[in-house]
PDB file of N, CA and C in Angstrom:
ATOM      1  N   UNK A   1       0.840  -1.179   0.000  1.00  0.00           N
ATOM      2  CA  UNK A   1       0.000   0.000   0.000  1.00  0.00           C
ATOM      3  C   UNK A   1       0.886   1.244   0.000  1.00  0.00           C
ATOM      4  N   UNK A   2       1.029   2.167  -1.093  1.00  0.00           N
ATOM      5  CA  UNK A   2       1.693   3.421  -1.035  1.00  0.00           C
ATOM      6  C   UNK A   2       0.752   4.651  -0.288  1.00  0.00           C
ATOM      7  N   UNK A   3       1.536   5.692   0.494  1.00  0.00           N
ATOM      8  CA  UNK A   3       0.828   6.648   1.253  1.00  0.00           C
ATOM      9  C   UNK A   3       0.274   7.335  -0.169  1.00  0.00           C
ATOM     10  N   UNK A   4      -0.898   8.281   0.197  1.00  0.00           N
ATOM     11  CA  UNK A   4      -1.058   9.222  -0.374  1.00  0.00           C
ATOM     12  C   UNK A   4      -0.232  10.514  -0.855  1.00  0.00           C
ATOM     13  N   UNK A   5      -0.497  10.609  -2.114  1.00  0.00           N
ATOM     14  CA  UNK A   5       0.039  11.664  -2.721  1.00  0.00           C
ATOM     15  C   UNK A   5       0.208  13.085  -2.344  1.00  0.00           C
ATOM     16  N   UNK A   6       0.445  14.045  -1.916  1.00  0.00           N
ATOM     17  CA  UNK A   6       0.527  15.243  -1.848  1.00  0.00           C
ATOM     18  C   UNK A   6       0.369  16.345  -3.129  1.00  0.00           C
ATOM     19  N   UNK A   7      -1.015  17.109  -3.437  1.00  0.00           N
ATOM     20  CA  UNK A   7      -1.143  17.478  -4.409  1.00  0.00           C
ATOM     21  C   UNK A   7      -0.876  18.737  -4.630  1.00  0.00           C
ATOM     22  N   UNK A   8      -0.534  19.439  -5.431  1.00  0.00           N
ATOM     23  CA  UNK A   8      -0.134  20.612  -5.587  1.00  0.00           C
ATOM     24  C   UNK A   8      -1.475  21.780  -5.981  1.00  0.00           C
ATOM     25  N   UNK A   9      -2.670  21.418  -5.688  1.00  0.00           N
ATOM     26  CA  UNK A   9      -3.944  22.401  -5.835  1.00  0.00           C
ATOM     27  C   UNK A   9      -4.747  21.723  -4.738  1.00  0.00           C
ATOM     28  N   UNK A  10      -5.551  22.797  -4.131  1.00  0.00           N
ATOM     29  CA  UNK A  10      -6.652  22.645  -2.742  1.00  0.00           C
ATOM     30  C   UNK A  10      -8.221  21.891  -3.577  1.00  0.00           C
ATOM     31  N   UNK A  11      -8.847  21.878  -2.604  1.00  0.00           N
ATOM     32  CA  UNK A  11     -10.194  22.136  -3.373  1.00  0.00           C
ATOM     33  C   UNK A  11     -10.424  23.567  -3.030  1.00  0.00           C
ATOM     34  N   UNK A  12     -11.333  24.144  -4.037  1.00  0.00           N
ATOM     35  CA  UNK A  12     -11.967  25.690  -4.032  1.00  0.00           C
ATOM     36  C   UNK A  12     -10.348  26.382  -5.111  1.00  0.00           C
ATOM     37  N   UNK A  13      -9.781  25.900  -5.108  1.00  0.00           N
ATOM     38  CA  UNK A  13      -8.751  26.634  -6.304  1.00  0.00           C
ATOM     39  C   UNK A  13      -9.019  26.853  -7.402  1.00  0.00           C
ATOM     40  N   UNK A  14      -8.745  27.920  -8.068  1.00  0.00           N
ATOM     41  CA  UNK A  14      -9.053  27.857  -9.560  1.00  0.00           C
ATOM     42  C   UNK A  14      -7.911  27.662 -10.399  1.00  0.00           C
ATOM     43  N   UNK A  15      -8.120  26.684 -10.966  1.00  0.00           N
ATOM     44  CA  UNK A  15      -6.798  26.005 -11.901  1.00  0.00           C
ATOM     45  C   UNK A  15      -7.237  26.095 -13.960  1.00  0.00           C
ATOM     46  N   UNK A  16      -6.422  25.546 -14.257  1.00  0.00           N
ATOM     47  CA  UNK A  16      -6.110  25.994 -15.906  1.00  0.00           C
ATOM     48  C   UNK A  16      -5.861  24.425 -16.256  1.00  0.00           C
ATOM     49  N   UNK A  17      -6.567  23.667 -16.740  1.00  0.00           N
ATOM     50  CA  UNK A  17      -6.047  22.952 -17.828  1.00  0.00           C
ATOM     51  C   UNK A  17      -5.010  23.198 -18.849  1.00  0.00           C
ATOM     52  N   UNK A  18      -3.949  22.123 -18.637  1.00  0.00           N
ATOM     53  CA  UNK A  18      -2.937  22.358 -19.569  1.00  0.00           C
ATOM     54  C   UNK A  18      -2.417  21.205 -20.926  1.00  0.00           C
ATOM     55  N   UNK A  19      -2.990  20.338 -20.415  1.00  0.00           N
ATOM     56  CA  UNK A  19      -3.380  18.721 -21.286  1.00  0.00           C
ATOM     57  C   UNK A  19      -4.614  18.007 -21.784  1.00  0.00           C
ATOM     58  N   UNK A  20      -4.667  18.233 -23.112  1.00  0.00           N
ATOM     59  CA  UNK A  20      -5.921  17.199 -22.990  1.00  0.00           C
ATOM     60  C   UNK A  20      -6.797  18.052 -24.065  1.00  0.00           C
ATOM     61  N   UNK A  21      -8.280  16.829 -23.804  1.00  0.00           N
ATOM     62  CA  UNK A  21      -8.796  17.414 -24.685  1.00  0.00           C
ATOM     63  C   UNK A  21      -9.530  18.749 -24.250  1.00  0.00           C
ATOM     64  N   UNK A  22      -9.584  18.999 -22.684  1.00  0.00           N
ATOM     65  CA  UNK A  22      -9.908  20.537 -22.429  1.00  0.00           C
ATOM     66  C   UNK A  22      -8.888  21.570 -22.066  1.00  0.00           C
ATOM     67  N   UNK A  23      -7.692  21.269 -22.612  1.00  0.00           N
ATOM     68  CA  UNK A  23      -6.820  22.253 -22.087  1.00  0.00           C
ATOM     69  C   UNK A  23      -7.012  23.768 -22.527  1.00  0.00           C
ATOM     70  N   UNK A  24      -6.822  24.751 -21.462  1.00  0.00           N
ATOM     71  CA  UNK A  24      -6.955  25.846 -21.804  1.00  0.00           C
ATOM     72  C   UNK A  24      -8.432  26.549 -20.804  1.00  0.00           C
ATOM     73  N   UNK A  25      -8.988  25.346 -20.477  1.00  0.00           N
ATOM     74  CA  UNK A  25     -10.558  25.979 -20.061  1.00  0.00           C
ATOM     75  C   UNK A  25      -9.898  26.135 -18.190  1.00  0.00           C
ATOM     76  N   UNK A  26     -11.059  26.884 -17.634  1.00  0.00           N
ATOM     77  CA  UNK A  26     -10.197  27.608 -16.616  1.00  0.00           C
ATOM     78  C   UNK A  26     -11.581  26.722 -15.391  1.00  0.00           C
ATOM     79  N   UNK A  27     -11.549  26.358 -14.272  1.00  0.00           N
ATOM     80  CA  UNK A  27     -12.469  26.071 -13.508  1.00  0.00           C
ATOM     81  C   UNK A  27     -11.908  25.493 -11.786  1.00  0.00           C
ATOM     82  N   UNK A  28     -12.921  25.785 -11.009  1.00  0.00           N
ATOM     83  CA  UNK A  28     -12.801  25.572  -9.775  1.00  0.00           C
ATOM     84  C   UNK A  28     -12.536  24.214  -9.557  1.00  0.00           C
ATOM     85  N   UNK A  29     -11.919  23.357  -8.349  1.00  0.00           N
ATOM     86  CA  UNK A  29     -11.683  22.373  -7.843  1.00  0.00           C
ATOM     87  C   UNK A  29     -12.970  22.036  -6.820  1.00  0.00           C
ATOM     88  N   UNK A  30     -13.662  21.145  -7.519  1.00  0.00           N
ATOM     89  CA  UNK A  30     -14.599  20.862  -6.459  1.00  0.00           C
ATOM     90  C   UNK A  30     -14.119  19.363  -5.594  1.00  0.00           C
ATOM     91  N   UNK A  31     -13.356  18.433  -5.993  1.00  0.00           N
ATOM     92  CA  UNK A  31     -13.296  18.050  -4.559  1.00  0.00           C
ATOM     93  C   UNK A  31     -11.580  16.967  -5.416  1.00  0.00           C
ATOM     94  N   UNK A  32     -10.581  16.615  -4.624  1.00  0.00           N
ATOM     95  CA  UNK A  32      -9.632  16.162  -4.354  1.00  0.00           C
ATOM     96  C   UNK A  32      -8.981  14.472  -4.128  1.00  0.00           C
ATOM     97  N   UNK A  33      -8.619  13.541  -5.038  1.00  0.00           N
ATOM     98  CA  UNK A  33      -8.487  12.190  -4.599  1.00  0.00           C
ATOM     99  C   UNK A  33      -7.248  12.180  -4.769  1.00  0.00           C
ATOM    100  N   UNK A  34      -6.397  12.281  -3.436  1.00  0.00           N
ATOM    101  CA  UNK A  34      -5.220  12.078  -3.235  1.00  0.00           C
ATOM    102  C   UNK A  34      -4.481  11.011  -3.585  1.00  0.00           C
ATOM    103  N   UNK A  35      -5.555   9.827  -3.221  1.00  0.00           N
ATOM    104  CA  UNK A  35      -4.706   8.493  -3.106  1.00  0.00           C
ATOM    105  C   UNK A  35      -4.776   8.398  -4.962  1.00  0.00           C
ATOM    106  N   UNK A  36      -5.824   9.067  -5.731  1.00  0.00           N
ATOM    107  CA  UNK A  36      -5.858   8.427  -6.924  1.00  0.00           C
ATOM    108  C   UNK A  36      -5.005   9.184  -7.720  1.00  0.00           C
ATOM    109  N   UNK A  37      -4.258  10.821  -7.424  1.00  0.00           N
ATOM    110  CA  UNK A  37      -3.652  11.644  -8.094  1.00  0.00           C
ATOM    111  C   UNK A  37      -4.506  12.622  -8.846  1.00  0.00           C
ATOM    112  N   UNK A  38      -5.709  12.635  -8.355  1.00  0.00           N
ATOM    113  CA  UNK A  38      -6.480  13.195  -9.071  1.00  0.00           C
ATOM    114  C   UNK A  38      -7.509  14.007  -8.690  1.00  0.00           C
ATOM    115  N   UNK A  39      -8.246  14.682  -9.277  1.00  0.00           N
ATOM    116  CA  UNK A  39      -9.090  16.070  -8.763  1.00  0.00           C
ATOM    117  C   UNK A  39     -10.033  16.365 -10.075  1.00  0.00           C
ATOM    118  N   UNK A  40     -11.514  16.695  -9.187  1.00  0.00           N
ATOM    119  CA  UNK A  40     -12.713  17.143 -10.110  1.00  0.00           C
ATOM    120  C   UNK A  40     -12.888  18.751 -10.444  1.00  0.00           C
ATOM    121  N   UNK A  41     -12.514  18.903 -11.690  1.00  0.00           N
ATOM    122  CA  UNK A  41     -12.568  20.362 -11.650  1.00  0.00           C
ATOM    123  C   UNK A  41     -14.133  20.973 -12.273  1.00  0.00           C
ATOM    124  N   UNK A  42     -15.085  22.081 -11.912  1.00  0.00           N
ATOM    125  CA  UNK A  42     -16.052  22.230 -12.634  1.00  0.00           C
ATOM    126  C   UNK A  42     -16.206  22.380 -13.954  1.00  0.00           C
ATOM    127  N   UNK A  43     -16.983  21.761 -14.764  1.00  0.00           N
ATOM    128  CA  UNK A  43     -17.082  22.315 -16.431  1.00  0.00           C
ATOM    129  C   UNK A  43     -16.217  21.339 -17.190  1.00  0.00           C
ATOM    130  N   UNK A  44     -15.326  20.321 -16.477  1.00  0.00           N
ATOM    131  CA  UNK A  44     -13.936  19.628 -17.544  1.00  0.00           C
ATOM    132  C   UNK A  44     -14.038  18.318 -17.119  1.00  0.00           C
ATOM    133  N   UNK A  45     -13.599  17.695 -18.272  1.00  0.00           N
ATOM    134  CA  UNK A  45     -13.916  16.380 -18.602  1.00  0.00           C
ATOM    135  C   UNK A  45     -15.267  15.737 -17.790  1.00  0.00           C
ATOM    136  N   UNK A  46     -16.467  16.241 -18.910  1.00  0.00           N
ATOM    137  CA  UNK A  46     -17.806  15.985 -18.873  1.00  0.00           C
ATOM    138  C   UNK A  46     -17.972  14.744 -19.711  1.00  0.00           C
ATOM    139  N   UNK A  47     -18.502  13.666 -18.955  1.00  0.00           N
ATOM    140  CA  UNK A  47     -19.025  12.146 -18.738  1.00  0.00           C
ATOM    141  C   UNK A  47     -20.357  12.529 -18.633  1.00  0.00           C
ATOM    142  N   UNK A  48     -20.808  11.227 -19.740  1.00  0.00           N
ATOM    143  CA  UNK A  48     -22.065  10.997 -18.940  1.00  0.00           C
ATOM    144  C   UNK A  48     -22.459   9.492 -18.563  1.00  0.00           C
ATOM    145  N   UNK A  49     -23.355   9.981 -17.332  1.00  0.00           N
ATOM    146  CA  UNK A  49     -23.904   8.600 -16.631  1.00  0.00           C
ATOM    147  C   UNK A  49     -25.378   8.088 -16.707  1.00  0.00           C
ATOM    148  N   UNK A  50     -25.594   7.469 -16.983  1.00  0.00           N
ATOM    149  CA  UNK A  50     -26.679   6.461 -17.412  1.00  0.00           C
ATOM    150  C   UNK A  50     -26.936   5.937 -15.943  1.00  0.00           C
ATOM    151  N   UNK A  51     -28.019   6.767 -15.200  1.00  0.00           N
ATOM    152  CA  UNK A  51     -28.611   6.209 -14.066  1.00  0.00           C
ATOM    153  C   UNK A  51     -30.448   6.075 -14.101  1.00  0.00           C
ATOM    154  N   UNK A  52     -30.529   4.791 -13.143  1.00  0.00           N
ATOM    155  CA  UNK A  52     -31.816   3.784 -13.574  1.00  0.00           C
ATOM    156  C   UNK A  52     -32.663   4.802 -12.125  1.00  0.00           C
ATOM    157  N   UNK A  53     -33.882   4.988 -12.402  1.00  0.00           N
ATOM    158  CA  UNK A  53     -34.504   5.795 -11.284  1.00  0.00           C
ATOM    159  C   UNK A  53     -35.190   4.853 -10.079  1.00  0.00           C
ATOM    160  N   UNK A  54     -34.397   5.561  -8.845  1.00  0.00           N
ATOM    161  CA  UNK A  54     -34.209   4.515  -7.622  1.00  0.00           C
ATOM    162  C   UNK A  54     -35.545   4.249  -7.021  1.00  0.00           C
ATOM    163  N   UNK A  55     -36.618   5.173  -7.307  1.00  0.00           N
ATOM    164  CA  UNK A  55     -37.896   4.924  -7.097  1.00  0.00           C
ATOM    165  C   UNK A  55     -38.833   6.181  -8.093  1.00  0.00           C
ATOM    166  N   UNK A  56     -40.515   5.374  -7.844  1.00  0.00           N
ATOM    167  CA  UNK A  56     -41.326   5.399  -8.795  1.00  0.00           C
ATOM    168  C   UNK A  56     -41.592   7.205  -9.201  1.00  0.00           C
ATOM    169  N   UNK A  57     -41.531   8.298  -7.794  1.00  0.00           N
ATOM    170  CA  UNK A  57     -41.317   9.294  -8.297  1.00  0.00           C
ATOM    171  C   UNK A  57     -40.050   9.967  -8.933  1.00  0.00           C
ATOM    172  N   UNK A  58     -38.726   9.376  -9.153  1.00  0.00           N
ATOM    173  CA  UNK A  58     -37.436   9.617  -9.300  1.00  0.00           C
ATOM    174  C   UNK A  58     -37.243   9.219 -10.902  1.00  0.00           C
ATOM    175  N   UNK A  59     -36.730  10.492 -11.425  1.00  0.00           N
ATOM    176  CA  UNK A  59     -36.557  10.127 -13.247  1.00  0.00           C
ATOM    177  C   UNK A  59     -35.137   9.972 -13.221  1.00  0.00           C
ATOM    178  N   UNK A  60     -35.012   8.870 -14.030  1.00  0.00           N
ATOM    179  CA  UNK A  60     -34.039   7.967 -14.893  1.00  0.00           C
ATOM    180  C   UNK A  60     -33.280   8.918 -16.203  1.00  0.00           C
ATOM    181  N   UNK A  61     -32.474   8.390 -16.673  1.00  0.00           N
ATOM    182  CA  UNK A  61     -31.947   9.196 -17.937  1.00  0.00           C
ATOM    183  C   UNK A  61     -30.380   8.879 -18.457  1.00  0.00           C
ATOM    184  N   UNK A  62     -29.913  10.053 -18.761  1.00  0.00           N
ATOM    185  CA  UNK A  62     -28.997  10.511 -18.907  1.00  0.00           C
ATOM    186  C   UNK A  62     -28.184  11.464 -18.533  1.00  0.00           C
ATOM    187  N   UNK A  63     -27.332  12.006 -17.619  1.00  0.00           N
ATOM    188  CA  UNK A  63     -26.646  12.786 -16.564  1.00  0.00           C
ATOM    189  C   UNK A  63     -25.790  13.407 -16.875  1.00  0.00           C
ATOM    190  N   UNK A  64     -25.070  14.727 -17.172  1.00  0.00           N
ATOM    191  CA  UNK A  64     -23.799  14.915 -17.351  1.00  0.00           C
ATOM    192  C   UNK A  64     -23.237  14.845 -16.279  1.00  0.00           C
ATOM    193  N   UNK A  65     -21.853  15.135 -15.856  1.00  0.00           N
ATOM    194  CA  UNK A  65     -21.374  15.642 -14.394  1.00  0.00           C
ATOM    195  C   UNK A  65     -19.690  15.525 -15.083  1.00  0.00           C
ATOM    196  N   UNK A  66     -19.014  15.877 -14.122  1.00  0.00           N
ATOM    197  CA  UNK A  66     -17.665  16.347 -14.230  1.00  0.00           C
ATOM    198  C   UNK A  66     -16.951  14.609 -14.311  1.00  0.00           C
ATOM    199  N   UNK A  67     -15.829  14.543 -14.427  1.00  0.00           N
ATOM    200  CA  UNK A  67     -14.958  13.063 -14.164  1.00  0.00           C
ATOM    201  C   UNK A  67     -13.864  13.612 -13.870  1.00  0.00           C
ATOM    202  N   UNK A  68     -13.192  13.160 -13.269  1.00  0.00           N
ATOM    203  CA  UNK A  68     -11.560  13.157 -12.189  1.00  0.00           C
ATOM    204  C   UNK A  68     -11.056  13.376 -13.643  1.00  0.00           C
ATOM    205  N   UNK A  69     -10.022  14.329 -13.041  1.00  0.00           N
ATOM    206  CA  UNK A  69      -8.662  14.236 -13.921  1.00  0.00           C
ATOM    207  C   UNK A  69      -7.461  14.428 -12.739  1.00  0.00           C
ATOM    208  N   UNK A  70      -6.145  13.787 -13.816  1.00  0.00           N
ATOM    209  CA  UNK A  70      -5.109  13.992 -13.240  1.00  0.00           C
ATOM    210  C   UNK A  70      -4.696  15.477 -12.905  1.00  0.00           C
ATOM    211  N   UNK A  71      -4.256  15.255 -11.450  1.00  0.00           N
ATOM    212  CA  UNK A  71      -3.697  16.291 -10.956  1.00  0.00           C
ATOM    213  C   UNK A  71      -2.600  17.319 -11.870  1.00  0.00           C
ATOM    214  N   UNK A  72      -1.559  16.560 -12.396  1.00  0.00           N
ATOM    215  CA  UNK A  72      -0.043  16.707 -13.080  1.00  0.00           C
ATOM    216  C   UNK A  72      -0.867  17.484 -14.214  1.00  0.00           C
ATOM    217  N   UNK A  73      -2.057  17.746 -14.610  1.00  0.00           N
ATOM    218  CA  UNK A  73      -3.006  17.993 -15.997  1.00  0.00           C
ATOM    219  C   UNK A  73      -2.911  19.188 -15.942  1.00  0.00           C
ATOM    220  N   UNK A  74      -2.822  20.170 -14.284  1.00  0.00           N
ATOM    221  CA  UNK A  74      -3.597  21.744 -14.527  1.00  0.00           C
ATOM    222  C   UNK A  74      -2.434  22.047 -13.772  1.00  0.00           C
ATOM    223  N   UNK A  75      -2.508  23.374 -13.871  1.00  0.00           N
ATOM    224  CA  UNK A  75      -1.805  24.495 -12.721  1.00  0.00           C
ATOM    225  C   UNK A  75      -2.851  25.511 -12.229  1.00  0.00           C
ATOM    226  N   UNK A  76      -2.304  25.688 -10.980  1.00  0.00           N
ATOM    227  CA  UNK A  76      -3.156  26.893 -10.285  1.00  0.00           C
ATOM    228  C   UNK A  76      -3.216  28.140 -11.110  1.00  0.00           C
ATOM    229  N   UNK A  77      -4.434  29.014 -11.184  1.00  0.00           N
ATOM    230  CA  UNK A  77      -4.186  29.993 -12.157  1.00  0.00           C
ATOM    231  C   UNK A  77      -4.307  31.010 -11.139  1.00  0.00           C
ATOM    232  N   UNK A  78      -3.684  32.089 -11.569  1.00  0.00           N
ATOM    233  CA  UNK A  78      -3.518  33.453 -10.812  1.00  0.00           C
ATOM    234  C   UNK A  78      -4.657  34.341 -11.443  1.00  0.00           C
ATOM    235  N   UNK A  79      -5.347  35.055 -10.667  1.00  0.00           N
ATOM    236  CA  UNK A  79      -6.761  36.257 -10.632  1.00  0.00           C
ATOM    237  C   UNK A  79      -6.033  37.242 -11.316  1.00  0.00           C
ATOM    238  N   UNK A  80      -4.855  37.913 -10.729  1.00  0.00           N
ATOM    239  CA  UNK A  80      -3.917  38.734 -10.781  1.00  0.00           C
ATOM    240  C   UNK A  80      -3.701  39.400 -11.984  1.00  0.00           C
ATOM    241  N   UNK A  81      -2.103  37.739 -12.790  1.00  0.00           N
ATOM    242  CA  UNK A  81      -2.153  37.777 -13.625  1.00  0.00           C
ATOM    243  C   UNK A  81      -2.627  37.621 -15.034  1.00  0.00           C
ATOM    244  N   UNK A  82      -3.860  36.345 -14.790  1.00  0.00           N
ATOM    245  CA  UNK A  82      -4.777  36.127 -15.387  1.00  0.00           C
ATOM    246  C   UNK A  82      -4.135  34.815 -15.730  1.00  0.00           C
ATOM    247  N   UNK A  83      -2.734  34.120 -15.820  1.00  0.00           N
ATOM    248  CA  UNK A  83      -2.285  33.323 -16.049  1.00  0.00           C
ATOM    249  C   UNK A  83      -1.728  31.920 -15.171  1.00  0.00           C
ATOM    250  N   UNK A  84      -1.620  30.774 -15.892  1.00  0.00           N
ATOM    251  CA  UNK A  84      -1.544  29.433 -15.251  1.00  0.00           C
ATOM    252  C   UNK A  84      -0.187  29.932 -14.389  1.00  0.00           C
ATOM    253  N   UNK A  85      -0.226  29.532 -13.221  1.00  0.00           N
ATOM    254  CA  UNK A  85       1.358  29.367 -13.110  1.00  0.00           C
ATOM    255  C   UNK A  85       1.742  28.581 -11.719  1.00  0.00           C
ATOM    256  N   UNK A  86       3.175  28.509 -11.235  1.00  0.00           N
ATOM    257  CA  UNK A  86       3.488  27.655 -10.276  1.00  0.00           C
ATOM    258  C   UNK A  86       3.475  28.836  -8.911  1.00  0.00           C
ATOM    259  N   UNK A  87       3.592  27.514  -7.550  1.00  0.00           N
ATOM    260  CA  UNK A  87       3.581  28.416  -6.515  1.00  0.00           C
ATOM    261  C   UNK A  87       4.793  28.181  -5.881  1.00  0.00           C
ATOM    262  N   UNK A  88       5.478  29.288  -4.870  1.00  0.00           N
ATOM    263  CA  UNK A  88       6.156  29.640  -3.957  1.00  0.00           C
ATOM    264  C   UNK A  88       5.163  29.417  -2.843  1.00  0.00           C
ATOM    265  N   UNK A  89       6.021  28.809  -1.673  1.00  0.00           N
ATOM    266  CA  UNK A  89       5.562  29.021  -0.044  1.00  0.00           C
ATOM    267  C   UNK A  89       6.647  29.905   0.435  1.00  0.00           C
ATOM    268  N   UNK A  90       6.254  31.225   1.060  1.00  0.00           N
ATOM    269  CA  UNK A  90       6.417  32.439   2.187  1.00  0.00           C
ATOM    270  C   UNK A  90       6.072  31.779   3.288  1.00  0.00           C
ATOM    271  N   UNK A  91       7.091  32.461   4.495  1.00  0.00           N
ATOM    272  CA  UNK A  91       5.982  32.136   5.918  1.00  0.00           C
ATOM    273  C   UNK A  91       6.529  33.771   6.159  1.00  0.00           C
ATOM    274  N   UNK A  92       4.716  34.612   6.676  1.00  0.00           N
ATOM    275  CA  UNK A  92       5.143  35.867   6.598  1.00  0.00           C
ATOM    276  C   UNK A  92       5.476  35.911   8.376  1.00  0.00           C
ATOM    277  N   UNK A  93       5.883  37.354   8.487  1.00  0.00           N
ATOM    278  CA  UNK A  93       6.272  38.198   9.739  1.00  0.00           C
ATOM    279  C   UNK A  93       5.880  36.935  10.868  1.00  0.00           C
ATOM    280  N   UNK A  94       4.050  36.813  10.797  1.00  0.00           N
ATOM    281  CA  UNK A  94       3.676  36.238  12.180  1.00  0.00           C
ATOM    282  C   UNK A  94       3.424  34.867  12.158  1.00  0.00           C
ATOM    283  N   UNK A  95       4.260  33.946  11.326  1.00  0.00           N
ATOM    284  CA  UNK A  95       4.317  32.788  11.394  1.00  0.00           C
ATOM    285  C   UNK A  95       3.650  31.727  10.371  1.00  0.00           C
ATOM    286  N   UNK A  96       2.681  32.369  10.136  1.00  0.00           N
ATOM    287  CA  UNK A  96       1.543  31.774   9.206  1.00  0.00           C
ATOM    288  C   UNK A  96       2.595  31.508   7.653  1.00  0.00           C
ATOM    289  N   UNK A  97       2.355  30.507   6.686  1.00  0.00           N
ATOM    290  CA  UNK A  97       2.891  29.865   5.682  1.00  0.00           C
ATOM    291  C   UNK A  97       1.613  30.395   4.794  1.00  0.00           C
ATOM    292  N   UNK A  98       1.982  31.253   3.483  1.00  0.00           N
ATOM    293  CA  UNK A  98       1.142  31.305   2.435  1.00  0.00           C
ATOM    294  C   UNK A  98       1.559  30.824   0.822  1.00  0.00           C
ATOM    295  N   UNK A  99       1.157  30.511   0.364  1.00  0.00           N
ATOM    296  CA  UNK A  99       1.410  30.187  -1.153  1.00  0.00           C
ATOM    297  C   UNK A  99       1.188  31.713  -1.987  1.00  0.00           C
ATOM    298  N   UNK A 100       2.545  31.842  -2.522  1.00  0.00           N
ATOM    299  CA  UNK A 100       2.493  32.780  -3.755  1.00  0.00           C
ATOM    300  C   UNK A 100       3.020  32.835  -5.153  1.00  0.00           C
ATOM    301  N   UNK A 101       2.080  33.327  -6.107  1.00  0.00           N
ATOM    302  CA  UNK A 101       2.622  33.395  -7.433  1.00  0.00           C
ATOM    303  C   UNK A 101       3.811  33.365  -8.037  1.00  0.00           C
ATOM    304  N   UNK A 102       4.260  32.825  -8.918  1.00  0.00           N
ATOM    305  CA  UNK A 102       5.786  32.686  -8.800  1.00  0.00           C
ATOM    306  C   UNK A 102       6.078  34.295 -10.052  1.00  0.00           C
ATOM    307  N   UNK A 103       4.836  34.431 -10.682  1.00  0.00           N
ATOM    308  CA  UNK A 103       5.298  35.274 -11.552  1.00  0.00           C
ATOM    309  C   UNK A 103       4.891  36.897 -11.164  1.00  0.00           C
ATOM    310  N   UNK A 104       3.829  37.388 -10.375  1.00  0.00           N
ATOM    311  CA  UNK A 104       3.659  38.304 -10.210  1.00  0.00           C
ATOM    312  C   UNK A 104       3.493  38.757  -8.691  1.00  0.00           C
ATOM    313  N   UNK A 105       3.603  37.760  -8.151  1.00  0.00           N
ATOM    314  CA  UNK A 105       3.744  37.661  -6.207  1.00  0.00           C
ATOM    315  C   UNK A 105       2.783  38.469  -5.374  1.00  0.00           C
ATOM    316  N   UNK A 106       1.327  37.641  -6.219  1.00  0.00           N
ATOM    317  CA  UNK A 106       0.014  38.229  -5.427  1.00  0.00           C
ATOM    318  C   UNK A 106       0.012  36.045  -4.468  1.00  0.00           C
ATOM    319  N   UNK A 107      -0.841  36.793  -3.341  1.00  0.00           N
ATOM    320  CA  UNK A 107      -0.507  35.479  -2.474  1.00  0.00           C
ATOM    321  C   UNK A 107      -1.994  34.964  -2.673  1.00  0.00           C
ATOM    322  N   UNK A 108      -2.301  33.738  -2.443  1.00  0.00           N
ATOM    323  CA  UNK A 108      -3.478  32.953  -2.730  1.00  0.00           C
ATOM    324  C   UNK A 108      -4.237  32.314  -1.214  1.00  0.00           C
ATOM    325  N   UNK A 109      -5.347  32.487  -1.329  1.00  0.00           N
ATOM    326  CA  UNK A 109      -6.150  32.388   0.328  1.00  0.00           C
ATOM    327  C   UNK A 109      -5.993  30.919   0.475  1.00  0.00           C
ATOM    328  N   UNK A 110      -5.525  30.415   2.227  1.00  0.00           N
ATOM    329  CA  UNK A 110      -5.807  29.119   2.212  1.00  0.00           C
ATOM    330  C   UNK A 110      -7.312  28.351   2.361  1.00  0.00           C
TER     331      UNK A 110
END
């Protein structure tokens, strides 16, 4: 059994596709699978699921929803600069550790 991965984006981050067939599209991290390397971002790599309706008032169909992608796929994007890029860790004056832009050194909320 290998430990979990350590990923380089939170959930609630807004990251950039950089691979693939959505690279380029920009969207939030809605939730994080460490052990799998991977993370659901909103709007990218849209699946659909074919679910049977679990009871008689409940409709059946066809579903879109998001599918995991690899982590190694996006970079955090900066508000700032408007662009993908990597992070720096600061620990400022009163101790606290923040992540900042490597290209224009606006800092990102934890």
């Amino acid at each position: 059994m290998s430990l979990p991965k350590k990923l380089h984006v939170k959930q609630g981050d807004t990251v950039m596709v950089i691979s693939g067939k959505d690279a380029g599209k920009v969207g939030k991290v809605q939730s994080a699978l460490p052990r799998e390397g991977k993370i659901v971002v909103e709007g990218v790599n849209m699946v659909t699921r074919h679910v049977r309706p679990r009871n008689a008032s409940e409709q059946g169909g066809r579903i879109e929803r998001e599918g995991a992608i690899y982590a190694s796929k996006v970079m955090l994007y900066c508000d700032k600069c408007k662009k993908p890029t990597r992070i720096s860790k600061q620990t400022l004056a009163d101790g606290t550790k923040v992540r900042v832009c490597k290209k224009c050194g606006e800092t990102f909320a934890k």
